[in-house]
PDB file of N, CA and C in Angstrom:
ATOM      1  N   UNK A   1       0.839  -1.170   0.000  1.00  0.00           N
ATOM      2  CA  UNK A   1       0.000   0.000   0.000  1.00  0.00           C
ATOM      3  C   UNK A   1       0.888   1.238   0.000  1.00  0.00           C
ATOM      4  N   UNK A   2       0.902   2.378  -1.242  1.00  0.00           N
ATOM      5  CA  UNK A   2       1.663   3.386  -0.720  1.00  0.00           C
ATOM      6  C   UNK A   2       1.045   4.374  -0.204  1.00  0.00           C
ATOM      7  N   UNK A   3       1.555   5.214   0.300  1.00  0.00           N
ATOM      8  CA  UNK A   3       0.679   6.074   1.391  1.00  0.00           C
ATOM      9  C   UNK A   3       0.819   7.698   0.176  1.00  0.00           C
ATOM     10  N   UNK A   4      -0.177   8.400   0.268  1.00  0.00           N
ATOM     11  CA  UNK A   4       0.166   9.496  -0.144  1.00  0.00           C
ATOM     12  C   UNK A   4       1.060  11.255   0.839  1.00  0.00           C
ATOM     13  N   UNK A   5       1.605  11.238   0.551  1.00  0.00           N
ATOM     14  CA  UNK A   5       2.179  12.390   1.106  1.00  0.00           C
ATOM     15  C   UNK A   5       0.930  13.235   1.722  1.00  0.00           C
ATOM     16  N   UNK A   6       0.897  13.880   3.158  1.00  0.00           N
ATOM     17  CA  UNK A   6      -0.210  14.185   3.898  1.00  0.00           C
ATOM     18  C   UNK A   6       0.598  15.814   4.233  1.00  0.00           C
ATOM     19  N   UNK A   7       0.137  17.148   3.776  1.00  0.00           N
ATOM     20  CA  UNK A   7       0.903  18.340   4.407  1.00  0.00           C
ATOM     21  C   UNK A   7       0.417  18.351   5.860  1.00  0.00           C
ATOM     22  N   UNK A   8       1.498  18.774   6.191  1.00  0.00           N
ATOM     23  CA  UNK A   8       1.178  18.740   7.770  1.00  0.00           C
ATOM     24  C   UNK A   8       0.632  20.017   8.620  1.00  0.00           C
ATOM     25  N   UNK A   9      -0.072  19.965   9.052  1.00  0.00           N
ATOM     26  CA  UNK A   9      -0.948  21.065  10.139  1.00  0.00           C
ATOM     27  C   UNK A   9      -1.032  21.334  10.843  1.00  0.00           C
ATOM     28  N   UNK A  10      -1.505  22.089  11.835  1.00  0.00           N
ATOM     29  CA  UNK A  10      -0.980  22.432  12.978  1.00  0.00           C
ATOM     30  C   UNK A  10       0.380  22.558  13.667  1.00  0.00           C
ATOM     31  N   UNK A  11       1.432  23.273  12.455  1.00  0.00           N
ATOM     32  CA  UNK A  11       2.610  23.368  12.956  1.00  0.00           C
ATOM     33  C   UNK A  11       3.193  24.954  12.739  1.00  0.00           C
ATOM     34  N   UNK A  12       2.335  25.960  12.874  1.00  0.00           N
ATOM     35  CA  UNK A  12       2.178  27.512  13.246  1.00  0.00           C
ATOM     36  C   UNK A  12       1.589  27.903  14.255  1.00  0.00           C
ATOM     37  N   UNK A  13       2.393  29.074  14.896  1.00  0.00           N
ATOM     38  CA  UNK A  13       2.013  29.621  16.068  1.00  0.00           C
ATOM     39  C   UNK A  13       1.870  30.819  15.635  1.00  0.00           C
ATOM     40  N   UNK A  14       0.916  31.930  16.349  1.00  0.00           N
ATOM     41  CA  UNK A  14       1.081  33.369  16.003  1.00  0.00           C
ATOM     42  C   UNK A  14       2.120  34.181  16.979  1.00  0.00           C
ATOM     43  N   UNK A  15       2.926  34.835  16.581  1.00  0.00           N
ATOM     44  CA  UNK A  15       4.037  35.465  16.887  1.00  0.00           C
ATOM     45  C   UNK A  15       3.239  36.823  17.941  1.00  0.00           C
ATOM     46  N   UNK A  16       3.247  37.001  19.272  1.00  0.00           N
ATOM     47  CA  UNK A  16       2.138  37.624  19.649  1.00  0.00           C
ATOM     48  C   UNK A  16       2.703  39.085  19.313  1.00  0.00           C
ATOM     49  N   UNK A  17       4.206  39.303  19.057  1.00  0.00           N
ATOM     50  CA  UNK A  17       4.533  40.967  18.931  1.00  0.00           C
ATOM     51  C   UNK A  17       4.115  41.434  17.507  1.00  0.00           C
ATOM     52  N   UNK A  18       3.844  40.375  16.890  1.00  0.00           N
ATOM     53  CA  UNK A  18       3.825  40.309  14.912  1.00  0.00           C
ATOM     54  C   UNK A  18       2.648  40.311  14.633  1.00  0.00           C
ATOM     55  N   UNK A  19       1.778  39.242  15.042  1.00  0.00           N
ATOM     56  CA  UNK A  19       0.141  39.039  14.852  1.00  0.00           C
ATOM     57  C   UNK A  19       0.805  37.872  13.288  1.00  0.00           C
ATOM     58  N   UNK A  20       2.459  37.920  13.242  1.00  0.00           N
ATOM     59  CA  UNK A  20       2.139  36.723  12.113  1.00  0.00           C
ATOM     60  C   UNK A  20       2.414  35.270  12.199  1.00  0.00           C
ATOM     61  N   UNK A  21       1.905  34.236  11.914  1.00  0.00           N
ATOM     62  CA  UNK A  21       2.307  32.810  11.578  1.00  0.00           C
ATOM     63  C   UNK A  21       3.696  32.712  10.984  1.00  0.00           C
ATOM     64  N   UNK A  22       4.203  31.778  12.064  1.00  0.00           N
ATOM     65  CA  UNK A  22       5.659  31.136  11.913  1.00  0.00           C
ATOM     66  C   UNK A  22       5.410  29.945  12.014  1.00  0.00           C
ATOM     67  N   UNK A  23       6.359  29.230  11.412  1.00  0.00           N
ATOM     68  CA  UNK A  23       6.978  27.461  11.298  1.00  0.00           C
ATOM     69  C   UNK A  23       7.551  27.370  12.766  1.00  0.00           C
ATOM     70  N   UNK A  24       7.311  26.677  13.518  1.00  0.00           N
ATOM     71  CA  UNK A  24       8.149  26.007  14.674  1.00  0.00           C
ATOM     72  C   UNK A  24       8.665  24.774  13.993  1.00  0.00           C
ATOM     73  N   UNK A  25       9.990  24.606  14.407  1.00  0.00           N
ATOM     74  CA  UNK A  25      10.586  23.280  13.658  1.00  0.00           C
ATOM     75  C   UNK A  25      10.468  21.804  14.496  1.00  0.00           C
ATOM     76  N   UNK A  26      10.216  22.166  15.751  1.00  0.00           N
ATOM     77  CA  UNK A  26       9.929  21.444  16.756  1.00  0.00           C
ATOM     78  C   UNK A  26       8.177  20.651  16.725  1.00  0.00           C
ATOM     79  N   UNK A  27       7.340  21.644  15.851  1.00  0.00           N
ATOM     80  CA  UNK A  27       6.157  21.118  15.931  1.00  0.00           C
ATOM     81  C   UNK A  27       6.110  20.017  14.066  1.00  0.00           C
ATOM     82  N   UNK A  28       7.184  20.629  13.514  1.00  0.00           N
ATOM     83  CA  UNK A  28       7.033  19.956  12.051  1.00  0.00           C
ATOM     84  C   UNK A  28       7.792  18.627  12.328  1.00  0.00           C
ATOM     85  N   UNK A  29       8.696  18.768  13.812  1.00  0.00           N
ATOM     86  CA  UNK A  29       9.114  17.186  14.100  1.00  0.00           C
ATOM     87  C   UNK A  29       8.052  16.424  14.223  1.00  0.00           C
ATOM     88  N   UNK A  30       7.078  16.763  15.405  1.00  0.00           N
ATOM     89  CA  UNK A  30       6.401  16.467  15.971  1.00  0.00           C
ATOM     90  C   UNK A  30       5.572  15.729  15.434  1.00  0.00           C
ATOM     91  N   UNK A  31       4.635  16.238  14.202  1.00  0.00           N
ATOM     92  CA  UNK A  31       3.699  16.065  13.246  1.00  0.00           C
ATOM     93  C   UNK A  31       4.198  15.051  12.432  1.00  0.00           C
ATOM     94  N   UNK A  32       5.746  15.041  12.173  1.00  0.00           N
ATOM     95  CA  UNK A  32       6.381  13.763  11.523  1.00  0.00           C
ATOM     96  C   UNK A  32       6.810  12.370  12.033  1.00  0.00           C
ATOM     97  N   UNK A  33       6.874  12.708  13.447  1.00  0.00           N
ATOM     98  CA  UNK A  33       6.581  11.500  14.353  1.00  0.00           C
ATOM     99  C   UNK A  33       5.249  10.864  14.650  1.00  0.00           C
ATOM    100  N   UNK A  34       4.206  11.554  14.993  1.00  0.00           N
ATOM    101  CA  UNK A  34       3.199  11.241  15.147  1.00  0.00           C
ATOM    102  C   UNK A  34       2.194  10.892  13.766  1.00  0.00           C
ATOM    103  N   UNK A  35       2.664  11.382  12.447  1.00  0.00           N
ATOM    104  CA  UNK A  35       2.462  10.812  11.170  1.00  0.00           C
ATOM    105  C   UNK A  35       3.085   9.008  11.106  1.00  0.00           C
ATOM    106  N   UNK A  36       4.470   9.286  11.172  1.00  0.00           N
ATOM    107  CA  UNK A  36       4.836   7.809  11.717  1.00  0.00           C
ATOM    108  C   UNK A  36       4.360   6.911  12.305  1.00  0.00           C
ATOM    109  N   UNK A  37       3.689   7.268  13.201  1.00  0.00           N
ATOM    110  CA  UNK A  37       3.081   6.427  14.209  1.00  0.00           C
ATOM    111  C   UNK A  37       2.025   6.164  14.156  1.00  0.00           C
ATOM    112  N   UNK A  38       1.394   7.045  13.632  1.00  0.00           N
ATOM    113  CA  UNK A  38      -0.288   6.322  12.767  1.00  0.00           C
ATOM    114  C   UNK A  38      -0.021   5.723  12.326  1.00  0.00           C
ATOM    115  N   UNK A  39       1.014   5.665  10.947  1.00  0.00           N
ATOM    116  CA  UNK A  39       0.924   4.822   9.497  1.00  0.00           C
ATOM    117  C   UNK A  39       1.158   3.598  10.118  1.00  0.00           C
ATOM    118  N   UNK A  40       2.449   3.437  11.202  1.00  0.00           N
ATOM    119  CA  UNK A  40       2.687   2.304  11.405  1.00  0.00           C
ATOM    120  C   UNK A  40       2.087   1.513  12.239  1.00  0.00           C
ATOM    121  N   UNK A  41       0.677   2.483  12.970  1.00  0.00           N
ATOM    122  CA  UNK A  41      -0.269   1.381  12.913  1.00  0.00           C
ATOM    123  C   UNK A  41      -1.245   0.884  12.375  1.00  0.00           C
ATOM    124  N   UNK A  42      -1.832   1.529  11.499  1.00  0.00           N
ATOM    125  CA  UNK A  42      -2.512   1.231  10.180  1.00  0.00           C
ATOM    126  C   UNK A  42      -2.279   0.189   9.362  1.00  0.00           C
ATOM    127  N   UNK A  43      -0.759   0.010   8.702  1.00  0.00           N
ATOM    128  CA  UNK A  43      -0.165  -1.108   8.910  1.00  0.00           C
ATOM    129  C   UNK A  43      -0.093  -2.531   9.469  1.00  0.00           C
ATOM    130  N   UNK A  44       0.109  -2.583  10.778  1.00  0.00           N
ATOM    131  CA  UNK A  44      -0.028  -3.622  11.680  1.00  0.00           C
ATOM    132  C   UNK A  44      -0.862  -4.202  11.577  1.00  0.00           C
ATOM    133  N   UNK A  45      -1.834  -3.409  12.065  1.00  0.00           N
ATOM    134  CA  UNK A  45      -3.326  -3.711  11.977  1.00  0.00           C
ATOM    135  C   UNK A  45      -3.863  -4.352  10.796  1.00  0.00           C
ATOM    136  N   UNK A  46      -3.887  -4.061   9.232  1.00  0.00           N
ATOM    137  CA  UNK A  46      -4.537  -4.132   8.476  1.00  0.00           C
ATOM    138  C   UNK A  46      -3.460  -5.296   7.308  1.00  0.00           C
ATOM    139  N   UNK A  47      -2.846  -5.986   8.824  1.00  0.00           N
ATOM    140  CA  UNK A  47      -1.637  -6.915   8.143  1.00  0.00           C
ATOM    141  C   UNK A  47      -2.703  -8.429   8.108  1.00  0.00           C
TER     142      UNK A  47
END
């Protein structure tokens, strides 16, 4: 099964002196671990 590439979300915060949206690189880890960790149970499961 290949998986399709999923953009990831919820990985902006509003800058409160700016009022603008930034990338945290810490939350685009985050989202890529926890992407991981679905698939690979989706996987398991549907083995």
């Amino acid at each position: 099964m290949k998986v399709q590439p999923i953009s990831l979300v919820w990985n902006k915060v509003t800058n409160p002196s700016t009022g603008e949206k930034i990338i945290l690189d810490a939350l685009v880890k985050r989202r890529a671990k926890e992407r991981q960790l679905f698939l690979s149970n989706i996987t398991k499961t549907n083995i």
